[in-house]
C-alpha atoms as a PDB file:
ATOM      1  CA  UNK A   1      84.519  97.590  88.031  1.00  0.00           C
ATOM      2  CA  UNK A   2      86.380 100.680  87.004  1.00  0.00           C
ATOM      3  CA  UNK A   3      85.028 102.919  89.390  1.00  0.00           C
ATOM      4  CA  UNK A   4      84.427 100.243  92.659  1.00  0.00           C
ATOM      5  CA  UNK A   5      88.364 100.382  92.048  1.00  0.00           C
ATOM      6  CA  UNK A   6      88.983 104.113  91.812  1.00  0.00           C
ATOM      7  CA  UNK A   7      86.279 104.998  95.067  1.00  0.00           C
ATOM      8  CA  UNK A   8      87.843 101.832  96.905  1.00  0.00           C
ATOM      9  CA  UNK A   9      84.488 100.100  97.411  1.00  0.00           C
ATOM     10  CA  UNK A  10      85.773  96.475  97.807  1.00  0.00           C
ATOM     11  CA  UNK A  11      82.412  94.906  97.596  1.00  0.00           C
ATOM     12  CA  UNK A  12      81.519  96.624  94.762  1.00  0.00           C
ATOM     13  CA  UNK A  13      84.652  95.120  93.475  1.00  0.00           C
ATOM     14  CA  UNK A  14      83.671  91.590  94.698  1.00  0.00           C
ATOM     15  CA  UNK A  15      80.126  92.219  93.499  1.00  0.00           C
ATOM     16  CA  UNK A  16      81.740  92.433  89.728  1.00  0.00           C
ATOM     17  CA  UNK A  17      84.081  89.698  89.993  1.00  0.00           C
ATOM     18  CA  UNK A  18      81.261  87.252  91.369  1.00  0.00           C
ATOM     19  CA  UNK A  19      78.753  89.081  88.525  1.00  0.00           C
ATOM     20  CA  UNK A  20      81.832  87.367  85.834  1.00  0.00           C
ATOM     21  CA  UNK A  21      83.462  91.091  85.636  1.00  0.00           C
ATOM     22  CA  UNK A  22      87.227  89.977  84.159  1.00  0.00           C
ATOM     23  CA  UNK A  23      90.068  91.808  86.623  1.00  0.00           C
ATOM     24  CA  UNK A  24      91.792  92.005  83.369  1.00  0.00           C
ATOM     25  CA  UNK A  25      89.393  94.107  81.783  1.00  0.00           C
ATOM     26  CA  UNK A  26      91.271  97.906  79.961  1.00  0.00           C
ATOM     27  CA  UNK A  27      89.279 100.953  79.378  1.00  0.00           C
ATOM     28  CA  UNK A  28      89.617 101.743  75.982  1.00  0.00           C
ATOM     29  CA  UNK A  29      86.738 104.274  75.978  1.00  0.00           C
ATOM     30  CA  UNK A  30      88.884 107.612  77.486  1.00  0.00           C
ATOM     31  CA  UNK A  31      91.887 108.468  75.510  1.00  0.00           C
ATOM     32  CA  UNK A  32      94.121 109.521  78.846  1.00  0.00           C
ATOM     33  CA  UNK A  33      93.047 106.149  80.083  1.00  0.00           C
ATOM     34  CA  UNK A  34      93.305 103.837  76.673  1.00  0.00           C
ATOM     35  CA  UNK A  35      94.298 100.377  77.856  1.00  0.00           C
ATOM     36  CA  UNK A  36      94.188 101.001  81.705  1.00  0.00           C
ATOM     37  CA  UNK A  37      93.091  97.819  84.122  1.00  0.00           C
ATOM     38  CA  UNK A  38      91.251  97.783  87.457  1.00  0.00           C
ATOM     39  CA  UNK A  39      94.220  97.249  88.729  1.00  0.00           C
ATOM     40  CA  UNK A  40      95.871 100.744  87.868  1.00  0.00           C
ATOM     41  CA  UNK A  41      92.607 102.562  88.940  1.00  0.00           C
ATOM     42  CA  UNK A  42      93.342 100.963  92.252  1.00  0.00           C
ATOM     43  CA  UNK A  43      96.820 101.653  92.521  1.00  0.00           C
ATOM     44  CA  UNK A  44      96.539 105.174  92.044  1.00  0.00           C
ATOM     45  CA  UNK A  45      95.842 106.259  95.464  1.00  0.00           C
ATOM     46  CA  UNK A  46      99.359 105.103  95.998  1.00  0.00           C
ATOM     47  CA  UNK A  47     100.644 107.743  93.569  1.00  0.00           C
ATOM     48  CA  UNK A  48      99.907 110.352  95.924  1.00  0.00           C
ATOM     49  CA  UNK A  49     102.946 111.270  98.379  1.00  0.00           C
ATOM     50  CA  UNK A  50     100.610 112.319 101.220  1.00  0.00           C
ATOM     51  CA  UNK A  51     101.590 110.907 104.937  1.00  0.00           C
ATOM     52  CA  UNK A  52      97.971 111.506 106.653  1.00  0.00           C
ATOM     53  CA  UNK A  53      96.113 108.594 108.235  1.00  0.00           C
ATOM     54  CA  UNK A  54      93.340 109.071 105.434  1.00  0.00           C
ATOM     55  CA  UNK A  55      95.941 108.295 102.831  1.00  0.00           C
ATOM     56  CA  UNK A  56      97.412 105.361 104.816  1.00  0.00           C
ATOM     57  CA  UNK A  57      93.579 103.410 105.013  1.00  0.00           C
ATOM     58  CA  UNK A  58      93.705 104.461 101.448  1.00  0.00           C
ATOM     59  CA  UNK A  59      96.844 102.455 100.654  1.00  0.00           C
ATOM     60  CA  UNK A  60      95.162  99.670 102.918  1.00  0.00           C
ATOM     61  CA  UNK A  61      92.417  99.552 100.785  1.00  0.00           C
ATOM     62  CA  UNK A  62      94.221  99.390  97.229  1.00  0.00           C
ATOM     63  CA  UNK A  63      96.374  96.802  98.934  1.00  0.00           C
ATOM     64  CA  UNK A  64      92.991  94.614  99.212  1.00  0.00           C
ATOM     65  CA  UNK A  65      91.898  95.673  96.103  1.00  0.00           C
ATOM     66  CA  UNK A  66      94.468  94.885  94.240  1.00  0.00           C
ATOM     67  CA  UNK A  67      95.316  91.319  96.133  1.00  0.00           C
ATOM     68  CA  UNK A  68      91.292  90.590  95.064  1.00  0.00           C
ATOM     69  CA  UNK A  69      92.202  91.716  91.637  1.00  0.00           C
ATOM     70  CA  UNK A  70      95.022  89.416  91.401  1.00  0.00           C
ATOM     71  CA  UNK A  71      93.812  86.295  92.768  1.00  0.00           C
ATOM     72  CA  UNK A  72      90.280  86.180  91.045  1.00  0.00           C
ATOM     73  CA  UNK A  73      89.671  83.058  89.621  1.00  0.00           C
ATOM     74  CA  UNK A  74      88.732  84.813  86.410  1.00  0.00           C
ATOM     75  CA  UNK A  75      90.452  83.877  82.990  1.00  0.00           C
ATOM     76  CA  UNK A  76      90.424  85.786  79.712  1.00  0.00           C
ATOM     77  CA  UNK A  77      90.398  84.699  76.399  1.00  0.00           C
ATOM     78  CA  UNK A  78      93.865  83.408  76.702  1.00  0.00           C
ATOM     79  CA  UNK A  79      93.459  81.041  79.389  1.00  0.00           C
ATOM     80  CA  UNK A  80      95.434  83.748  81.950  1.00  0.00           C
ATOM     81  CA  UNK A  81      94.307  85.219  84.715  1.00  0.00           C
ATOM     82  CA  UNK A  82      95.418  88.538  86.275  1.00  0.00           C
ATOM     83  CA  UNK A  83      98.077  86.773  88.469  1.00  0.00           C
ATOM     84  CA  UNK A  84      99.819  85.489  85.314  1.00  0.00           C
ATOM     85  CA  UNK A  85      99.756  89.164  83.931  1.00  0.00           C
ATOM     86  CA  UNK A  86     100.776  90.632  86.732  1.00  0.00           C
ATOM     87  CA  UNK A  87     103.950  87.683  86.966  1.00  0.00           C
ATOM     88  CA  UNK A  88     105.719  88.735  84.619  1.00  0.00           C
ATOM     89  CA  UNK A  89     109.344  89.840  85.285  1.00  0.00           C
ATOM     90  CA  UNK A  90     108.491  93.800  84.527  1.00  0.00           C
ATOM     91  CA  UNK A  91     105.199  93.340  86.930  1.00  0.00           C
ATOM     92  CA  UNK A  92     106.616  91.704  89.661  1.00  0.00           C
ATOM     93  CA  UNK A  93     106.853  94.793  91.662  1.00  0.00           C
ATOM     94  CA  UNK A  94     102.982  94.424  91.950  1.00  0.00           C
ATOM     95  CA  UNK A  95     103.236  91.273  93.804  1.00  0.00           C
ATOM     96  CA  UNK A  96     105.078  92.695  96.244  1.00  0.00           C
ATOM     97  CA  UNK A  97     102.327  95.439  97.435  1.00  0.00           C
END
């Protein structure tokens, strides 16, 4: 799911999430990217401060991705989903995207 998320392949994203894949997954296998989420991998096309229309159907696409991410009927052990993660009052900004 980690790398559907970083390419932008929204099936491939789907694909996982309808294979069981949690959205709430972290890596924990790279140290620079201990404890990051689909999510993040997604978002960070937006990091990039680039104005082309390449960038912009990037942005369009993490938009989706992330929006997929969120609302996946998925829970984890806890009984929360990513939506309940991401609702919290120093995520909220995610919501917003």
């Amino acid at each position: 799911m980690f790398q559907a998320c970083l390419d932008q392949k929204i099936d491939g994203v789907k694909r996982q999430i309808i294979a069981g894949s949690s959205p709430n997954l972290y890596n924990d296998t790279i140290f620079w990217e201990r404890g990051w989420t689909p999510i993040r991998y997604a978002a960070l096309v937006g990091s990039k401060l680039d104005k082309s229309d390449i960038h912009k159907y990037q942005m369009n696409m993490a938009k989706k991705i992330i929006g997929l991410l969120i609302n996946a009927d998925i829970k984890d052990n806890y009984n929360r989903m990513a939506y309940d993660y991401a609702n919290t009052e120093n995520m909220k900004s995610i919501l917003k995207i």
